[in-house]
Structures are given as structure tokens and as C-alpha cells.
C-alpha atoms as a PDB file:
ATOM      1  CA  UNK A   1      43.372  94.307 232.389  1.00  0.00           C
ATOM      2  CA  UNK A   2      41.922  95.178 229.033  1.00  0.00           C
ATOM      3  CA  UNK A   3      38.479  94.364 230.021  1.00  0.00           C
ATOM      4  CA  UNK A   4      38.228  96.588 233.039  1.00  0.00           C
ATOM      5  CA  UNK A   5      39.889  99.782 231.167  1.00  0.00           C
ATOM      6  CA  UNK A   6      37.300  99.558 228.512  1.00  0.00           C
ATOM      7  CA  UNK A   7      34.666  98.914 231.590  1.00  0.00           C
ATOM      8  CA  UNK A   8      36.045 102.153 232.823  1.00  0.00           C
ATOM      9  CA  UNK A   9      35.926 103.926 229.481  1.00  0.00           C
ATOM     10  CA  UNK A  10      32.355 102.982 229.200  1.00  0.00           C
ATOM     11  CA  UNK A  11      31.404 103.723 232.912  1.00  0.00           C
ATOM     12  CA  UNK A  12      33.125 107.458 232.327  1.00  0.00           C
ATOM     13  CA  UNK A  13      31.269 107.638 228.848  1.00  0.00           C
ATOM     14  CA  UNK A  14      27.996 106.696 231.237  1.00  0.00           C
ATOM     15  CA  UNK A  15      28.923 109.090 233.737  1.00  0.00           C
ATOM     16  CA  UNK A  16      29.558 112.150 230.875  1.00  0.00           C
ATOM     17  CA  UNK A  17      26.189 111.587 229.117  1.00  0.00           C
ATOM     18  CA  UNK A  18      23.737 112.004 232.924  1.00  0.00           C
ATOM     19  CA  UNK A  19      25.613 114.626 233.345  1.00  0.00           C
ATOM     20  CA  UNK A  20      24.593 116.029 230.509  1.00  0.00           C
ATOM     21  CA  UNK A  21      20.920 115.135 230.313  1.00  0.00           C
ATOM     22  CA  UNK A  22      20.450 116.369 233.782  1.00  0.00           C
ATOM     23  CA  UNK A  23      21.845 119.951 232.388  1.00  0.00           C
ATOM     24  CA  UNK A  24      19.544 119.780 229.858  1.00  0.00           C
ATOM     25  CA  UNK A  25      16.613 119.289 232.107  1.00  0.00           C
ATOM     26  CA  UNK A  26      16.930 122.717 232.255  1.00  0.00           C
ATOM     27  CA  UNK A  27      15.502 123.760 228.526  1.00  0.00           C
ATOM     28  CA  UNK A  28      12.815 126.146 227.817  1.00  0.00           C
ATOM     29  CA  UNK A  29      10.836 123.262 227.119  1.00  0.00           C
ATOM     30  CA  UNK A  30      11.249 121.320 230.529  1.00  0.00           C
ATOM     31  CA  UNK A  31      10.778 124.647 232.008  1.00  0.00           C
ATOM     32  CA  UNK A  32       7.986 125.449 229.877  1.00  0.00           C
ATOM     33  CA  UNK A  33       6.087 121.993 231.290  1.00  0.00           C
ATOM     34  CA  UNK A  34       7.471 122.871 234.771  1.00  0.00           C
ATOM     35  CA  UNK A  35       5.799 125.951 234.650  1.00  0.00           C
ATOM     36  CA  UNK A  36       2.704 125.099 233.452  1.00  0.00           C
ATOM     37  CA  UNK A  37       2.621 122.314 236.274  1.00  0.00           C
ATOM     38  CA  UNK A  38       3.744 124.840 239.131  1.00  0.00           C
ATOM     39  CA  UNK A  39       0.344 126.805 238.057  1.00  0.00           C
ATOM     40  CA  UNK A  40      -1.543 123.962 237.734  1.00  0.00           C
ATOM     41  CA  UNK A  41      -0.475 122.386 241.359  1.00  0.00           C
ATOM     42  CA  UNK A  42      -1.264 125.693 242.439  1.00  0.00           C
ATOM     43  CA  UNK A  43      -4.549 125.966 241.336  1.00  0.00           C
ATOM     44  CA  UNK A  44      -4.202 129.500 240.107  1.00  0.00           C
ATOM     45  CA  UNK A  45      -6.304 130.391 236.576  1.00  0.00           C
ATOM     46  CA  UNK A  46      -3.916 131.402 233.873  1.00  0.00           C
ATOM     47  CA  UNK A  47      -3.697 135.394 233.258  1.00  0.00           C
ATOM     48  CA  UNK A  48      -3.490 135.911 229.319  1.00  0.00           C
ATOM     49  CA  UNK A  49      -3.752 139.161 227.094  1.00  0.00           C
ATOM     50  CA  UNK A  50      -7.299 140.329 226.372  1.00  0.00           C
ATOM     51  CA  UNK A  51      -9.340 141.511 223.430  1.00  0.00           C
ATOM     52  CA  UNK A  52     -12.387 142.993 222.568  1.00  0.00           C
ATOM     53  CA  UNK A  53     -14.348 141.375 219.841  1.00  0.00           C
ATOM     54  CA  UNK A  54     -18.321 141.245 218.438  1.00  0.00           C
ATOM     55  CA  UNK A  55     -20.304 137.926 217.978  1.00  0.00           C
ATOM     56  CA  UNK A  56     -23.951 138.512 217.235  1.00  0.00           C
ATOM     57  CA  UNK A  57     -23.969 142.126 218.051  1.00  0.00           C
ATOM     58  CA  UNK A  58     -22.623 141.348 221.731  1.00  0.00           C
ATOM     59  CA  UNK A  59     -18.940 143.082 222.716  1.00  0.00           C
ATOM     60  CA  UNK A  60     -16.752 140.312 224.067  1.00  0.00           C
ATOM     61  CA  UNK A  61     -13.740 140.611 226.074  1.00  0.00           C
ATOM     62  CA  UNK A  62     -11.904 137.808 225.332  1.00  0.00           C
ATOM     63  CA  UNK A  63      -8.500 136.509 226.467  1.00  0.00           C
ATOM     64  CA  UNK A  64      -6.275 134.542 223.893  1.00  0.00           C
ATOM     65  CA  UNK A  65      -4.871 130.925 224.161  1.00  0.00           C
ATOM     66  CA  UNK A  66      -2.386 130.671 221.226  1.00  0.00           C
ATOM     67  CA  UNK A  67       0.416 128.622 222.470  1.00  0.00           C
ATOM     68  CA  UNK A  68       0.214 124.916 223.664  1.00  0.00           C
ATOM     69  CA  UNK A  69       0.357 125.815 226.976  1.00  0.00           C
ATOM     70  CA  UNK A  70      -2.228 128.023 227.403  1.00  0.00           C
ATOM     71  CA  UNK A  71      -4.806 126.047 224.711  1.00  0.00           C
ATOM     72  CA  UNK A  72      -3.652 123.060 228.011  1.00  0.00           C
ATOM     73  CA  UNK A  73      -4.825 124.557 230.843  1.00  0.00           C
ATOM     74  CA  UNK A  74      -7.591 127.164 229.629  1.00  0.00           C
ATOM     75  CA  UNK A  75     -10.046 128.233 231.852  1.00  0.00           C
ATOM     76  CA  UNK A  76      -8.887 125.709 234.479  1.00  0.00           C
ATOM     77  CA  UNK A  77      -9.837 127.068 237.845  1.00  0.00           C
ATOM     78  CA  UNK A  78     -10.996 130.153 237.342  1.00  0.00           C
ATOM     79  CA  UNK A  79     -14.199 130.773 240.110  1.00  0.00           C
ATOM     80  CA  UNK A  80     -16.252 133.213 237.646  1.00  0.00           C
ATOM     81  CA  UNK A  81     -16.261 134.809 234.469  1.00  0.00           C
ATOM     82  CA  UNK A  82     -17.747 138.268 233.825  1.00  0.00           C
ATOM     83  CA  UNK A  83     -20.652 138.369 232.063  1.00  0.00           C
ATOM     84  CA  UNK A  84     -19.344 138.552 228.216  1.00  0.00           C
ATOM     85  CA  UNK A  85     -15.835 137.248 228.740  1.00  0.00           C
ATOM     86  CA  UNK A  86     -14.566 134.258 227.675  1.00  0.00           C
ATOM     87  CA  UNK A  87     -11.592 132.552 225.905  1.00  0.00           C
ATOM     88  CA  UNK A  88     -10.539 131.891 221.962  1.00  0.00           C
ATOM     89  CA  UNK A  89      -8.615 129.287 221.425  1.00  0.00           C
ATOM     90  CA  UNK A  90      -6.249 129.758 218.255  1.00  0.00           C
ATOM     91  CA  UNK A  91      -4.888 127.231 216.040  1.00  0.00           C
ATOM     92  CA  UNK A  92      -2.784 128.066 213.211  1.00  0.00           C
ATOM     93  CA  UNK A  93      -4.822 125.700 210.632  1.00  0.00           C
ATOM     94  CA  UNK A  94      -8.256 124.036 211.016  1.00  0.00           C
ATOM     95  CA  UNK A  95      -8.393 120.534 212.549  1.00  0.00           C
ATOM     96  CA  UNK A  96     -11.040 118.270 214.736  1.00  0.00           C
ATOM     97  CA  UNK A  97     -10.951 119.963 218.441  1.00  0.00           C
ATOM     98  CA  UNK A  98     -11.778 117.831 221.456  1.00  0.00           C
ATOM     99  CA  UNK A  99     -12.038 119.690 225.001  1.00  0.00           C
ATOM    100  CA  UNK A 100     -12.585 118.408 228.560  1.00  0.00           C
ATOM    101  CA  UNK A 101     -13.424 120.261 232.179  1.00  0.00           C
ATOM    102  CA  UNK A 102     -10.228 118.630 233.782  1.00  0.00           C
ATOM    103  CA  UNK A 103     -10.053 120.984 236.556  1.00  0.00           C
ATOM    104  CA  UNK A 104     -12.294 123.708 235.582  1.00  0.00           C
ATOM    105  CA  UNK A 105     -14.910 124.811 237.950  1.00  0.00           C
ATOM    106  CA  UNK A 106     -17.393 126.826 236.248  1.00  0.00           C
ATOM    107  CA  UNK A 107     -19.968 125.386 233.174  1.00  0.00           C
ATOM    108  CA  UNK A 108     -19.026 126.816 229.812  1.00  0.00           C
ATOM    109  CA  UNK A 109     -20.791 127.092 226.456  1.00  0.00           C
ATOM    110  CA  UNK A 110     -18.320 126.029 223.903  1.00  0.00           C
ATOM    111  CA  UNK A 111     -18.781 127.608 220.184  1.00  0.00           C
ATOM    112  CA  UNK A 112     -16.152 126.105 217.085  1.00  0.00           C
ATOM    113  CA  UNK A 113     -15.143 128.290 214.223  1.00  0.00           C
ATOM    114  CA  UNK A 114     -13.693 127.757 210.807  1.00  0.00           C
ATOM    115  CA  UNK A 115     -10.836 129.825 209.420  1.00  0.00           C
ATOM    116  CA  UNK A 116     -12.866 132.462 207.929  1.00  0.00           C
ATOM    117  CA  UNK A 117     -14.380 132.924 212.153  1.00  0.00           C
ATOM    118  CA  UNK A 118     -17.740 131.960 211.089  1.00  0.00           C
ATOM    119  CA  UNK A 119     -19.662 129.497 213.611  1.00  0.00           C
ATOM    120  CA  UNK A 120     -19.817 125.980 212.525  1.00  0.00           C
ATOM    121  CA  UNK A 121     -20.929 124.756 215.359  1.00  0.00           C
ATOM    122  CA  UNK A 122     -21.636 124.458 219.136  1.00  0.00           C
ATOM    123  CA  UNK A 123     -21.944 123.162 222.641  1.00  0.00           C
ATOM    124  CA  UNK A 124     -23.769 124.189 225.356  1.00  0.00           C
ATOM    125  CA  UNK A 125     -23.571 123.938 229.112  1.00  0.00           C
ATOM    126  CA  UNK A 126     -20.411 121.659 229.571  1.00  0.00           C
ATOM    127  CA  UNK A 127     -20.235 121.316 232.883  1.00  0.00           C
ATOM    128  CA  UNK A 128     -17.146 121.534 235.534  1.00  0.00           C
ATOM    129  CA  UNK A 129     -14.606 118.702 236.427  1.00  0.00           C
ATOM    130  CA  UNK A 130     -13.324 120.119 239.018  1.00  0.00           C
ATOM    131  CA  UNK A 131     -12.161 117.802 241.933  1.00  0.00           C
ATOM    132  CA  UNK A 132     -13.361 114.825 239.707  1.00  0.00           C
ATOM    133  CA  UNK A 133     -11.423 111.697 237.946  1.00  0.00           C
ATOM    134  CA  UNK A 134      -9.948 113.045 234.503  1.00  0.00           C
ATOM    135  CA  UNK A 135     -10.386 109.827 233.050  1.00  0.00           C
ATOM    136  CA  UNK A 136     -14.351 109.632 233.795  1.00  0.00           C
ATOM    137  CA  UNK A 137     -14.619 113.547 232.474  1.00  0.00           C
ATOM    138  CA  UNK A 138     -16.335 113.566 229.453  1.00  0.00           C
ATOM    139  CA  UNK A 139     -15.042 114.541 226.017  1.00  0.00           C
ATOM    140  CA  UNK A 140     -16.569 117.549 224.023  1.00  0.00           C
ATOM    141  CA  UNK A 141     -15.457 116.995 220.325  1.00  0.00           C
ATOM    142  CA  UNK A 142     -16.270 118.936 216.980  1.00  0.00           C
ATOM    143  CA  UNK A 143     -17.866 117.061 214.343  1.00  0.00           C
ATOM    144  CA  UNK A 144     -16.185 119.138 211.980  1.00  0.00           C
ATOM    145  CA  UNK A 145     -12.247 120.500 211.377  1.00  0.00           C
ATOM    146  CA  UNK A 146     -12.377 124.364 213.127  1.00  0.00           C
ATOM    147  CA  UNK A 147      -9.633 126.350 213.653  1.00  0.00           C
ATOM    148  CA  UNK A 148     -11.128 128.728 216.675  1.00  0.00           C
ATOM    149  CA  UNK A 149     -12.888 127.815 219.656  1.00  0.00           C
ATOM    150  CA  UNK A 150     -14.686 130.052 221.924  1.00  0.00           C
ATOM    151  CA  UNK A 151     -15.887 129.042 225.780  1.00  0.00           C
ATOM    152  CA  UNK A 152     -18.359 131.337 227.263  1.00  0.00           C
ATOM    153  CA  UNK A 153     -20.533 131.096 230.129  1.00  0.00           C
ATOM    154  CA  UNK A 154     -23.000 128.355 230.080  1.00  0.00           C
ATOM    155  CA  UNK A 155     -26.131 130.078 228.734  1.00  0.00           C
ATOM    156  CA  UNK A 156     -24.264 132.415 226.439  1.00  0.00           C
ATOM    157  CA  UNK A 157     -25.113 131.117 223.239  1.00  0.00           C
ATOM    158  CA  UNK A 158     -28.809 131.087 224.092  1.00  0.00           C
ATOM    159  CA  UNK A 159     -28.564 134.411 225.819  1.00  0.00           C
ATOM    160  CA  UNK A 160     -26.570 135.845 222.719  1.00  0.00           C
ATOM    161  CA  UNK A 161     -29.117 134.359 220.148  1.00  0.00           C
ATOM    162  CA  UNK A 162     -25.793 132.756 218.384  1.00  0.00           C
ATOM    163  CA  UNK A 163     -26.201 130.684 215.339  1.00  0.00           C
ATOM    164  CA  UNK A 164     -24.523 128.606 213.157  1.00  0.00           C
ATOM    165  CA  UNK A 165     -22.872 130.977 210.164  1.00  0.00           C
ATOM    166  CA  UNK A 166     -22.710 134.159 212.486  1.00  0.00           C
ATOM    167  CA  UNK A 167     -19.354 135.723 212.525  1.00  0.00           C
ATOM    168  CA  UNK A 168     -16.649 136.894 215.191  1.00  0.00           C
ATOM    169  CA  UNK A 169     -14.893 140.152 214.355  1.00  0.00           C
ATOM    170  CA  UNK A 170     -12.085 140.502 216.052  1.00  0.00           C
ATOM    171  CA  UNK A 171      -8.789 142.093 214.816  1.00  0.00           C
ATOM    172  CA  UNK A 172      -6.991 139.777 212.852  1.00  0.00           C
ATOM    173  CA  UNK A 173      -3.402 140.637 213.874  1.00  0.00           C
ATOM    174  CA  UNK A 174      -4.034 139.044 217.500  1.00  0.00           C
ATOM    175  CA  UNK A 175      -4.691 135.871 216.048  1.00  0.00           C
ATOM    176  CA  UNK A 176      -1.040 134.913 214.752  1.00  0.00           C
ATOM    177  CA  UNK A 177       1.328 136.709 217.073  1.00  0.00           C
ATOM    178  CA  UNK A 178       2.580 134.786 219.824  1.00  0.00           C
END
């Protein structure tokens, strides 16, 4: 009799605890990944706030990827960009970046930055994933920490004339609010 009231105990103790990881399924987080997998399966580019900033004497309207999120899916399938848009992606402290085309279905110019937004370095012409294995995709990884990372068009850097050391003014403020 003792054995099967302590069974009971522990099946009610069972019972208790999926209960309550099922509510939790329910955090900001799960919804968070949720979310960003809702958008994802629905093939629909991410909408993020916009800036205007200079890089070699060009005005760029760029939109802002600052939270995990939005660094994750990027300029997944977006169809076009206009001619000096593009996206920064902002880290709060600089660290080795790697970026794939999961997904995305336009080629992009990639350009890293270190904390002081000075070009350290850069790709160019990265070309789409979209519709192809992820695990096949190639990886596009800075040789050195950066803590910005700007995709343009593929051609932009060329086009631009941008080299290593040129700067990107762009108001500071935008960079650390979330």
C-alpha cells in the first residue's frame, strides 16, 4: 500500500511539473522564436526602423538589426533593395562575425567595421541561398573581431569606391537603443 501512494505522489508531482512547462511555453522567449519562425515559414522580409547614414560620400538608408532576432534572419527574402539601402548589423562589443545566404535571394556586398565604424574589411558579391541546402551554403567570416556589419548590394563597394579605413557616420544614439 505504501508503494503505490508514493507511486501516486510521484505520478501527481509528474503531472504538476508538464503542467507547468507547457504554461511556460508561453514566454517572451518561446514566443520570441515562434515569431521569428512564423515570418520565416512565411517567407516575408523583416520590416525594421531605418536610418540615414554616409560611407564614402554616398547617403545610405539603412535599416538596423540590433537584437538577435533580427541580426537571424536579416535580409532573408527580400526580392530587391533600392539602390543605396542596405542593413547594419549591431553588436554591442567587437567579436569574429560569420554570415550565410540561408534564404536570402538577392547577392550582397558585405563590409565589417570596428567599434570606432571604420572599415576593416570586406566581401563582395555573396551570392543568394535561396531555395538551396543550408548546410552546403557557404560561410562568409571576418578575419578580424568587428563590431558592425554592413550588406549592400553586390557591386556597392566597387560602385561606392569603399576602402579599408573609410568611415560610416551615422548617429550614434541608434546604435545602442533597442
Amino acid at each position: 500500500m505504501k508503494k503505490k501512494s508514493v507511486f501516486i505522489f510521484w505520478l501527481i508531482l509528474v503531472s504538476i511539473f508538464c503542467t507547468a512547462c507547457k504554461a511556460d511555453s508561453g514566454s517572451a522567449s518561446a514566443q520570441a522564436f515562434s515569431s521569428q519562425f512564423d515570418n520565416q515559414s512565411l517567407e516575408r522580409p523583416q520590416i525594421l526602423p531605418r536610418t540615414e547614414a554616409t560611407l564614402s560620400g554616398a547617403s545610405l538608408n539603412l535599416m538596423l538589426a540590433r537584437t538577435n532576432e533580427e541580426r537571424a534572419q536579416g535580409l532573408m527574402y527580400y526580392d530587391s533593395l533600392e539602390a543605396n539601402a542596405g542593413m547594419l548589423f549591431v553588436y554591442s562589443s567587437p567579436r569574429i562575425m560569420s554570415f550565410w545566404m540561408c534564404n536570402t535571394k538577392i547577392p550582397l556586398d558585405l563590409i565589417f567595421f570596428s567599434e570606432q565604424l571604420t572599415v576593416t574589411e570586406y566581401i563582395e558579391s555573396m551570392q543568394p541561398g535561396y531555395g538551396q541546402n543550408p548546410a552546403l551554403l557557404p560561410r562568409y567570416v571576418s578575419q578580424m573581431p568587428a563590431q558592425y556589419a554592413l550588406e549592400l548590394n553586390s557591386g556597392a563597394i566597387k560602385q561606392l569606391g569603399i576602402t579599408v579605413g573609410d568611415r560610416l557616420e551615422i548617429p550614434l544614439t541608434l546604435l545602442y537603443s533597442e
